[in-house]
C-alpha atoms as a PDB file:
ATOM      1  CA  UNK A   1     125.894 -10.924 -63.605  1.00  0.00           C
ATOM      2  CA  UNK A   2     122.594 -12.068 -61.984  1.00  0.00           C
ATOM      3  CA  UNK A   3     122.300  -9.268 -59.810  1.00  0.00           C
ATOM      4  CA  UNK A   4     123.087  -6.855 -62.595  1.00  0.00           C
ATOM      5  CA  UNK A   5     120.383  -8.738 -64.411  1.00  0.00           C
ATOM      6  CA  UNK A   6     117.997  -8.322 -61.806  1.00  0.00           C
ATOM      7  CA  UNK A   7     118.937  -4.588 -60.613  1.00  0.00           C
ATOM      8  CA  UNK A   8     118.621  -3.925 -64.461  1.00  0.00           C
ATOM      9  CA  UNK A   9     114.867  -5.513 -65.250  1.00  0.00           C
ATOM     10  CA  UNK A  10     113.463  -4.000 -61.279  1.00  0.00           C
ATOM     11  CA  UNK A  11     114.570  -0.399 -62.572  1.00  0.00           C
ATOM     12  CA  UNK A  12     112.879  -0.807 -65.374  1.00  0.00           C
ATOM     13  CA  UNK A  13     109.726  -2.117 -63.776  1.00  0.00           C
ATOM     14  CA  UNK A  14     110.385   0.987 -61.105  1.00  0.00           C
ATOM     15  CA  UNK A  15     110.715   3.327 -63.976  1.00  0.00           C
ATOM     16  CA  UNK A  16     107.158   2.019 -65.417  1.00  0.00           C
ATOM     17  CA  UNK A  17     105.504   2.270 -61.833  1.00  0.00           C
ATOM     18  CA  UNK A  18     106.594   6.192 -61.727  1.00  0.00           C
ATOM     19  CA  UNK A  19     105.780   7.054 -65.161  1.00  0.00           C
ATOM     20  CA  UNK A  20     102.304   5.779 -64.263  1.00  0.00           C
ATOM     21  CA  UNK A  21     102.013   7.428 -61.017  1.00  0.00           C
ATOM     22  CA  UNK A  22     103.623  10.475 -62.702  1.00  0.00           C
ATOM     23  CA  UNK A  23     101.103  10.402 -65.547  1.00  0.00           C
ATOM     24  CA  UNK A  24      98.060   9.821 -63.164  1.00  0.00           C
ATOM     25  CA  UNK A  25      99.463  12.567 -60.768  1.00  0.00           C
ATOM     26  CA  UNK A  26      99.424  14.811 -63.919  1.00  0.00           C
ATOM     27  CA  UNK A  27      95.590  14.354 -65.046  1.00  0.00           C
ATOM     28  CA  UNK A  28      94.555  14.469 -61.681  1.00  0.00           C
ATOM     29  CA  UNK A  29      96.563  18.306 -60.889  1.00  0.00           C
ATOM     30  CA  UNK A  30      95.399  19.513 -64.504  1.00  0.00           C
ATOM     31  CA  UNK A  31      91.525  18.412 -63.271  1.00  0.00           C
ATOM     32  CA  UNK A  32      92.133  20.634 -60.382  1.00  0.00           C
ATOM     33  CA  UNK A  33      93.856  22.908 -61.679  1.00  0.00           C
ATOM     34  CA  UNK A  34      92.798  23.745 -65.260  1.00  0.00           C
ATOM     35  CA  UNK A  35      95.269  26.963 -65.916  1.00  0.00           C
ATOM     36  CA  UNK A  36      98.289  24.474 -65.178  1.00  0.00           C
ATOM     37  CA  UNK A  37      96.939  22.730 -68.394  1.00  0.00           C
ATOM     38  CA  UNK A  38      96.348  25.736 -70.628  1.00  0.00           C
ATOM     39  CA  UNK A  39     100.427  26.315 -69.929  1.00  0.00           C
ATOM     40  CA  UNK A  40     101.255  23.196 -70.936  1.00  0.00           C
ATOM     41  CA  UNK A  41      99.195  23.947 -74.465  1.00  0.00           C
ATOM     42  CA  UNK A  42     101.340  26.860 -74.803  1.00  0.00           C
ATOM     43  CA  UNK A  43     103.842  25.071 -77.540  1.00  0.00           C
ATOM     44  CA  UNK A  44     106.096  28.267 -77.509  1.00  0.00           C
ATOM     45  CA  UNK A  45     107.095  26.569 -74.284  1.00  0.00           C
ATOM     46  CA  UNK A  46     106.614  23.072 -74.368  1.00  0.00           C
ATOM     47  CA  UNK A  47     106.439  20.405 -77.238  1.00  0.00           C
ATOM     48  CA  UNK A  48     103.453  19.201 -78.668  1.00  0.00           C
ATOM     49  CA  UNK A  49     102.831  15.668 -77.280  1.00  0.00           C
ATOM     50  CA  UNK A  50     102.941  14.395 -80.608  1.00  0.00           C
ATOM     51  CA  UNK A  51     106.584  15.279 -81.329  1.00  0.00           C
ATOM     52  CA  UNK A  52     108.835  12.985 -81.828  1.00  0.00           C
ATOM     53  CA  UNK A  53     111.306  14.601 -79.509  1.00  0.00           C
ATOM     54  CA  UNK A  54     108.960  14.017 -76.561  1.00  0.00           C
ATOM     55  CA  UNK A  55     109.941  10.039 -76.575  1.00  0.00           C
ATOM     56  CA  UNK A  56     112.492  11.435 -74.239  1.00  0.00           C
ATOM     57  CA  UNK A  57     110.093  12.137 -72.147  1.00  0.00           C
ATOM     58  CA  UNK A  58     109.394   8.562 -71.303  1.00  0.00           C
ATOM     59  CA  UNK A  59     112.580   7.168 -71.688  1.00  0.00           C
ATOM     60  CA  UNK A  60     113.290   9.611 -68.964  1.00  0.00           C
ATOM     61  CA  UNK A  61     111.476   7.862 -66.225  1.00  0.00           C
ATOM     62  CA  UNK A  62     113.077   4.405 -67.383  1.00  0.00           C
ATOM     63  CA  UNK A  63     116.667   5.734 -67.250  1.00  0.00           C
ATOM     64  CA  UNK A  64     115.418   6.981 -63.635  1.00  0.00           C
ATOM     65  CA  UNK A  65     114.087   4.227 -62.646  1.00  0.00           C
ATOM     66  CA  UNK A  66     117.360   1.827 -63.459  1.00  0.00           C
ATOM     67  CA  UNK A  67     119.760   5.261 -60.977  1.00  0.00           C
ATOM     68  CA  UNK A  68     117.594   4.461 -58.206  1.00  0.00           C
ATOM     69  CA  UNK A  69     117.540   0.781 -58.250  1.00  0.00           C
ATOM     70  CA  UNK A  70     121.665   1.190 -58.534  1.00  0.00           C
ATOM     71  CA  UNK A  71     121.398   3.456 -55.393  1.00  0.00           C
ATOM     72  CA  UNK A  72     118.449   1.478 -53.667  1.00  0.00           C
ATOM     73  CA  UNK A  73     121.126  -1.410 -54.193  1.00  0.00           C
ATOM     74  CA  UNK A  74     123.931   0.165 -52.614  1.00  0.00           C
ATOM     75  CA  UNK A  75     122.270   1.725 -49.738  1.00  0.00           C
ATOM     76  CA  UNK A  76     119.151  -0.740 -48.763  1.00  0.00           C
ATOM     77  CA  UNK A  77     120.347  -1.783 -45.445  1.00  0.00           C
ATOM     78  CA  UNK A  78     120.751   1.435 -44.064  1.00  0.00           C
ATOM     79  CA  UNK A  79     117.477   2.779 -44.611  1.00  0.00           C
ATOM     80  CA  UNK A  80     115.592   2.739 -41.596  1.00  0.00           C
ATOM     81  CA  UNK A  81     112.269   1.498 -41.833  1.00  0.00           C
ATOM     82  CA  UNK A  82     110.523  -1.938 -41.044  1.00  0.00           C
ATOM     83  CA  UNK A  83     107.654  -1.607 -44.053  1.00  0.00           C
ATOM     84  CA  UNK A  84     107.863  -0.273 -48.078  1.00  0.00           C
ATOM     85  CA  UNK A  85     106.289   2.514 -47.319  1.00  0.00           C
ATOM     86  CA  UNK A  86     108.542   3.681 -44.290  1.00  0.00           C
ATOM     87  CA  UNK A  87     111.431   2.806 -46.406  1.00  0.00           C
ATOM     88  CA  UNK A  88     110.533   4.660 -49.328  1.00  0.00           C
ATOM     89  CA  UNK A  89     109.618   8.023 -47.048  1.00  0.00           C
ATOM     90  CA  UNK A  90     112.947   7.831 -45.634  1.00  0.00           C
ATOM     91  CA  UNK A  91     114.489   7.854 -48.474  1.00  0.00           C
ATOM     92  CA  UNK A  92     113.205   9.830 -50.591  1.00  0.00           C
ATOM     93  CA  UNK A  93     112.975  12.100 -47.597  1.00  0.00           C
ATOM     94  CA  UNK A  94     116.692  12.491 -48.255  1.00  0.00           C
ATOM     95  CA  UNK A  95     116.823  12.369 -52.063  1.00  0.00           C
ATOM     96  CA  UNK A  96     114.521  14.659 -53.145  1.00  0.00           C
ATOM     97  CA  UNK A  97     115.382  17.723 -50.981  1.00  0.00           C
ATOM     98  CA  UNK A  98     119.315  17.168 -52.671  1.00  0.00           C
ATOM     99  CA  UNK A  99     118.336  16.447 -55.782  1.00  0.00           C
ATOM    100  CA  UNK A 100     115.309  18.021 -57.349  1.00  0.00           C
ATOM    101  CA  UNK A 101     114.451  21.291 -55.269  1.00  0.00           C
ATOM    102  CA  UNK A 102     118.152  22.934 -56.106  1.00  0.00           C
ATOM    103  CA  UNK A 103     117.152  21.916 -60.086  1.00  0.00           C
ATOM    104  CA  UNK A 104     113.454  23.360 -59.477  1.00  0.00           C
ATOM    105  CA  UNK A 105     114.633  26.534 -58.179  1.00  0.00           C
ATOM    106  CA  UNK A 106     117.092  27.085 -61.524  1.00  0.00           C
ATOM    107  CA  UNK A 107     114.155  25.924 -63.272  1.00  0.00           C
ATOM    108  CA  UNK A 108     112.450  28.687 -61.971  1.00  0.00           C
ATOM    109  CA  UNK A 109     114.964  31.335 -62.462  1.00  0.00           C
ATOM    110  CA  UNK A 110     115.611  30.160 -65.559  1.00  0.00           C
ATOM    111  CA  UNK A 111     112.268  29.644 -67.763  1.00  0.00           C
ATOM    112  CA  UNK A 112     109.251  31.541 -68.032  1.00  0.00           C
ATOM    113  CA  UNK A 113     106.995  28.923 -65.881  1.00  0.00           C
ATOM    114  CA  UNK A 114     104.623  29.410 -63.386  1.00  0.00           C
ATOM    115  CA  UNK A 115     105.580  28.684 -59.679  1.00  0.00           C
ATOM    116  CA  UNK A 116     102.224  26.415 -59.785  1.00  0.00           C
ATOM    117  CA  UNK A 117     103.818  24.662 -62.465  1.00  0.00           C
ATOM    118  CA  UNK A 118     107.112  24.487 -60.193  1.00  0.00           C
ATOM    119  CA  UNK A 119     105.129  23.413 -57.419  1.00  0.00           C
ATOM    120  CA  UNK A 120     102.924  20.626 -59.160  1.00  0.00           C
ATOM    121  CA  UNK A 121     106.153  19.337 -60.633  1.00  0.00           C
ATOM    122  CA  UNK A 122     108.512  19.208 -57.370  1.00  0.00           C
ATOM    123  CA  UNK A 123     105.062  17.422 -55.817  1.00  0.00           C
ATOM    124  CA  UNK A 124     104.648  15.248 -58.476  1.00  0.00           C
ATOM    125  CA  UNK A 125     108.443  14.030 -58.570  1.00  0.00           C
ATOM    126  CA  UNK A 126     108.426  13.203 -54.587  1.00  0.00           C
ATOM    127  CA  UNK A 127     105.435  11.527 -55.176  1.00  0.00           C
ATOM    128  CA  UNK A 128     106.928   9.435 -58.648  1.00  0.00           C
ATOM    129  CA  UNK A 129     110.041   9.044 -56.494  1.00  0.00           C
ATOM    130  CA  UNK A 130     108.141   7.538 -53.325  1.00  0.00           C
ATOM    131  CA  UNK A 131     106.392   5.085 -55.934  1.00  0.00           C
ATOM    132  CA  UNK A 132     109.413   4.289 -57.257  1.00  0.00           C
ATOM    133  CA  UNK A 133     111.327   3.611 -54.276  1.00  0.00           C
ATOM    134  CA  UNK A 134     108.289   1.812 -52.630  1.00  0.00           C
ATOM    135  CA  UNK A 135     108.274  -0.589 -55.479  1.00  0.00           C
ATOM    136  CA  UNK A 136     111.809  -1.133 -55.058  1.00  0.00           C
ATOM    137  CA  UNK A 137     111.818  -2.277 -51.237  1.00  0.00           C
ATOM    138  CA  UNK A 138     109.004  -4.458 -52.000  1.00  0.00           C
ATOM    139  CA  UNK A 139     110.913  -5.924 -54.064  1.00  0.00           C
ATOM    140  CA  UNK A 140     113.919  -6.170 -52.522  1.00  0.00           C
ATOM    141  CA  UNK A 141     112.836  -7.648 -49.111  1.00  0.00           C
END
């Protein structure tokens, strides 16, 4: 129950470390690129940030965060790496290909979005996912 316990409360914290990375990563691509931001305006698309719906939205990252301290937990010892950092590349090395660029490319096909919007968000979740997995093997030394 312990380790459920602890899994639990170090996804959570994981979860917080990528929705900050995730929402610094965001600011920083909009400053570079301002017609990303002028999409994201476009409410015919997207919600407006101050609907209540969007709470999903950072749930979301919690919810993450708690999956890939469950999988960190199952597969830790047979990532290869000596530091965090190695660690995290290696895995999310693996991960993200799998998992996010098969849902980016129906994304694509499927909504009226940019591919610069596609692009800064596949970026921006390896990037969420490294911190997130980083955090983890410091943590779990």
């Amino acid at each position: 129950m312990k380790n459920c316990k602890k899994l639990f409360i170090h996804g959570l914290l994981a979860g917080l470390v990528m929705l900050i990375v995730g929402m610094i990563f965001g600011q920083l691509v909009n400053m570079m690129f301002p017609t990303l931001a002028v999409q994201y305006d476009n409410t015919n698309l997207f919600r407006a940030f101050d609907d209540p719906a969007m709470i999903w939205y950072f749930i979301y990252f919690f919810v993450l965060g708690v999956g890939i301290a469950w999988i960190w937990e199952m597969i830790k010892d047979k990532i290869k790496g000596k530091t965090a950092c190695q660690k995290a590349k290696n895995i999310v090395s693996k991960y993200w290909p799998a998992v996010l660029l098969p849902g980016m490319m129906i994304t694509y096909s499927s909504f009226p979005v940019s591919f610069g919007m596609i692009l800064s968000w596949s970026i921006g979740s390896f990037v969420q996912l490294y911190a997130g997995f980083w955090f983890l093997a410091k943590k779990n030394k």
